[in-house]
Protein backbone atom coordinates (compact mmCIF):
# COMPACT_ATOMS: atom_id res chain seq x y z
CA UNK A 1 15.14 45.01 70.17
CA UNK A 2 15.18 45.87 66.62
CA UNK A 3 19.16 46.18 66.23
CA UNK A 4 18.94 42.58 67.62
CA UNK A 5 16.71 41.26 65.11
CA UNK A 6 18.37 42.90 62.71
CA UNK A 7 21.54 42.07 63.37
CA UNK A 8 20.06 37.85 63.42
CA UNK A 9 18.54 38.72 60.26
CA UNK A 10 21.62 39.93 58.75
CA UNK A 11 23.88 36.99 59.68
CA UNK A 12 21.18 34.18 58.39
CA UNK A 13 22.37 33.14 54.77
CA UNK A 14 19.68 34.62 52.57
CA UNK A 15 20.86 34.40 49.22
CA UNK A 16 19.07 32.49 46.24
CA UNK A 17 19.80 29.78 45.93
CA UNK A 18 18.83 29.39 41.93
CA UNK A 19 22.08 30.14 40.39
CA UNK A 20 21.92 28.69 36.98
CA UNK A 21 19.90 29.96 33.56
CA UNK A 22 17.35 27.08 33.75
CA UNK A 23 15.06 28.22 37.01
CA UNK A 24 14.60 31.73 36.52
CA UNK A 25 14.66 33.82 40.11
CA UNK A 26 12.18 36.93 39.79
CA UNK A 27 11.77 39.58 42.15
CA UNK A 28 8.86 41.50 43.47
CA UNK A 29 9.36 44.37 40.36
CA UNK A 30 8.33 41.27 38.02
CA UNK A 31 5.00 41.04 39.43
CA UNK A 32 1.63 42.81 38.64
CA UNK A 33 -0.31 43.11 41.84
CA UNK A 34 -3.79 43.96 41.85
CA UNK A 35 -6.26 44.59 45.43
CA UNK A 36 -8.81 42.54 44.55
CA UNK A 37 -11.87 44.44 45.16
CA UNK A 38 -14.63 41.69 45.68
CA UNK A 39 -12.59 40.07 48.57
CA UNK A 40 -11.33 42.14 51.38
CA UNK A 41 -7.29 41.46 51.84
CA UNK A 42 -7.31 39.61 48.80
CA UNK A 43 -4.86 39.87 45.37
CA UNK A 44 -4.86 39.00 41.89
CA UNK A 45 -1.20 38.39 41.35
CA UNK A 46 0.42 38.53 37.47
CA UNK A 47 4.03 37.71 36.66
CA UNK A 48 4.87 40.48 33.62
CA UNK A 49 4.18 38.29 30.27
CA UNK A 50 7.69 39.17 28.86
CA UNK A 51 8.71 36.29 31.56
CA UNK A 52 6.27 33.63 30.06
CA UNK A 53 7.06 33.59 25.91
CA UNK A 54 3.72 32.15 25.85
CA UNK A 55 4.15 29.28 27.83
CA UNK A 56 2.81 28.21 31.14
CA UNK A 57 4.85 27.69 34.36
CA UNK A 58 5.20 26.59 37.74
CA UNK A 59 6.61 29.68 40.49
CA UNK A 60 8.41 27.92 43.33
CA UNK A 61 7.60 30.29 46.17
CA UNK A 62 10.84 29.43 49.25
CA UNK A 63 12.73 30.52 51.78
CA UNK A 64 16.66 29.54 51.86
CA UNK A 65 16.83 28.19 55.56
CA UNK A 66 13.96 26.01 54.59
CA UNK A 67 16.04 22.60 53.90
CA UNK A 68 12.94 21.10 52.22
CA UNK A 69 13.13 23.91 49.47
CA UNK A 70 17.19 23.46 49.38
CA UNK A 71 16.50 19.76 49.18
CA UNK A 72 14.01 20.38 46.36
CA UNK A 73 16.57 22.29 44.22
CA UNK A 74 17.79 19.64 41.97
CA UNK A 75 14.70 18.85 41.10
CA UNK A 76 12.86 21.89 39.94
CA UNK A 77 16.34 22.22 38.37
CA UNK A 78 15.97 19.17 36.21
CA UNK A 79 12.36 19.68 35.37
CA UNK A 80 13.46 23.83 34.13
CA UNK A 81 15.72 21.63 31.78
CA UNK A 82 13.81 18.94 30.65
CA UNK A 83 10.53 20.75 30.01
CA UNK A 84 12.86 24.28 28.62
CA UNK A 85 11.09 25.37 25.67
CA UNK A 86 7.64 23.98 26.44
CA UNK A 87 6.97 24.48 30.32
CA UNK A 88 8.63 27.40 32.61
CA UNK A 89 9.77 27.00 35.87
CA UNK A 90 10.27 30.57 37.80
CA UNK A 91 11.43 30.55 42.12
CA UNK A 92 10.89 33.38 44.48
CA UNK A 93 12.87 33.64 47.35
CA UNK A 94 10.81 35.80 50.06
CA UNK A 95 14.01 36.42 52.10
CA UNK A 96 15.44 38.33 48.94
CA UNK A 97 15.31 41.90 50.91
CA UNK A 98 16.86 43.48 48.06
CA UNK A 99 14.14 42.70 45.77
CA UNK A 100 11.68 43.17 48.61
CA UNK A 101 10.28 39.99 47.76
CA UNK A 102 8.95 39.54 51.47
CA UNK A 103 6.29 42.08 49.84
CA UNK A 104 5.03 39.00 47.87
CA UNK A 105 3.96 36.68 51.06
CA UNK A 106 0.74 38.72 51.67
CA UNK A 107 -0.58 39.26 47.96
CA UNK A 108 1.08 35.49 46.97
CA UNK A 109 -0.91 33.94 50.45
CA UNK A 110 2.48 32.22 51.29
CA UNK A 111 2.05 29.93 54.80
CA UNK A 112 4.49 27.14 54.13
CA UNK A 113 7.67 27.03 52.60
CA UNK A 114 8.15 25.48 49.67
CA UNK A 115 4.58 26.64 47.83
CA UNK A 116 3.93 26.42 44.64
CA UNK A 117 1.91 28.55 41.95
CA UNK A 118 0.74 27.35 38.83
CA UNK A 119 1.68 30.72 36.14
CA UNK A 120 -0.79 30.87 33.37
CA UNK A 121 0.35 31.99 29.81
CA UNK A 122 -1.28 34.82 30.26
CA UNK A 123 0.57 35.60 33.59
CA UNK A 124 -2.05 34.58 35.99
CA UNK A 125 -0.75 33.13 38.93
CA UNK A 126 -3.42 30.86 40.71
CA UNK A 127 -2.82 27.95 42.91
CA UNK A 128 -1.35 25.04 42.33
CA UNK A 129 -3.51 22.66 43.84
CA UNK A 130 -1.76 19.10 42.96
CA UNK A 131 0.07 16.94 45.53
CA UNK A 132 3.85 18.44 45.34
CA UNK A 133 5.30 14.55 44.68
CA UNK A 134 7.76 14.49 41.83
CA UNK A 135 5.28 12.33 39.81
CA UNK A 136 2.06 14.10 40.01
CA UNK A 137 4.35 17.76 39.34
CA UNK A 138 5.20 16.10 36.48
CA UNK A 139 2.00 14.71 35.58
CA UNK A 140 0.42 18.39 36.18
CA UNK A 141 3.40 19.93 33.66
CA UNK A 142 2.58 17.40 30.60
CA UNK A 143 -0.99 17.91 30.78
CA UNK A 144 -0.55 22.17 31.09
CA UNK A 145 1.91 21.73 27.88
């Protein structure tokens, strides 16, 4: 059973599909992780600071068969650009096996594809609990610059 899973796994695209310099894609090695030890099965997730530059961020969590998230692309593209220096924008791609970012579902609490974090300047990652519309991202970015 497993060589057959394996062998669907293998033939799925699962590349990133973040190419360019202005989303960066991070891998599992970028992350603190932390057990939280007040709530059982529970993390306190930390992207490593040298990623920040002291700004805050959004972290696209996706997977690459998820059309919404490939749909979503340009736009998360265009906001990297337009909010560059000011406002990061960081994706994760959970089917990234070489980065063993499927690690990241159970610590990041990932359900849905695409999710979204909100990244702290200190490197806290929390949730992002706006409506994901292109206006109200953007209205959550200029009021976290």
């Amino acid at each position: 059973m497993n060589i057959i899973y394996n062998n669907i796994i293998n033939n799925i695209k699962m590349d990133n599909i973040y190419k360019g310099e202005s989303v960066r894609e991070l891998v599992k090695k970028d992350f603190i992780i932390k057990k939280n030890k007040l709530k059982l099965n529970t993390y306190n997730v930390f992207l490593n600071k040298k990623f920040t530059e002291g700004n805050n961020g959004i972290l696209v969590i996706y997977a690459p068969w998820c059309e919404s998230c490939v749909l979503s692309k340009n736009m998360w593209e265009n906001f990297a650009r337009l909010f560059k220096y000011k406002f990061k924008i960081y994706a994760l791609n959970t089917y990234n096996f070489d980065g063993m970012n499927q690690d990241m579902t159970l610590p990041l609490d990932i359900h849905v594809y695409p999710d979204y974090r909100f990244v702290k300047k200190s490197g806290e990652i929390v949730d992002y609990k706006g409506k994901k519309t292109d206006a109200d991202i953007v209205k959550f970015i200029v009021k976290k610059i």
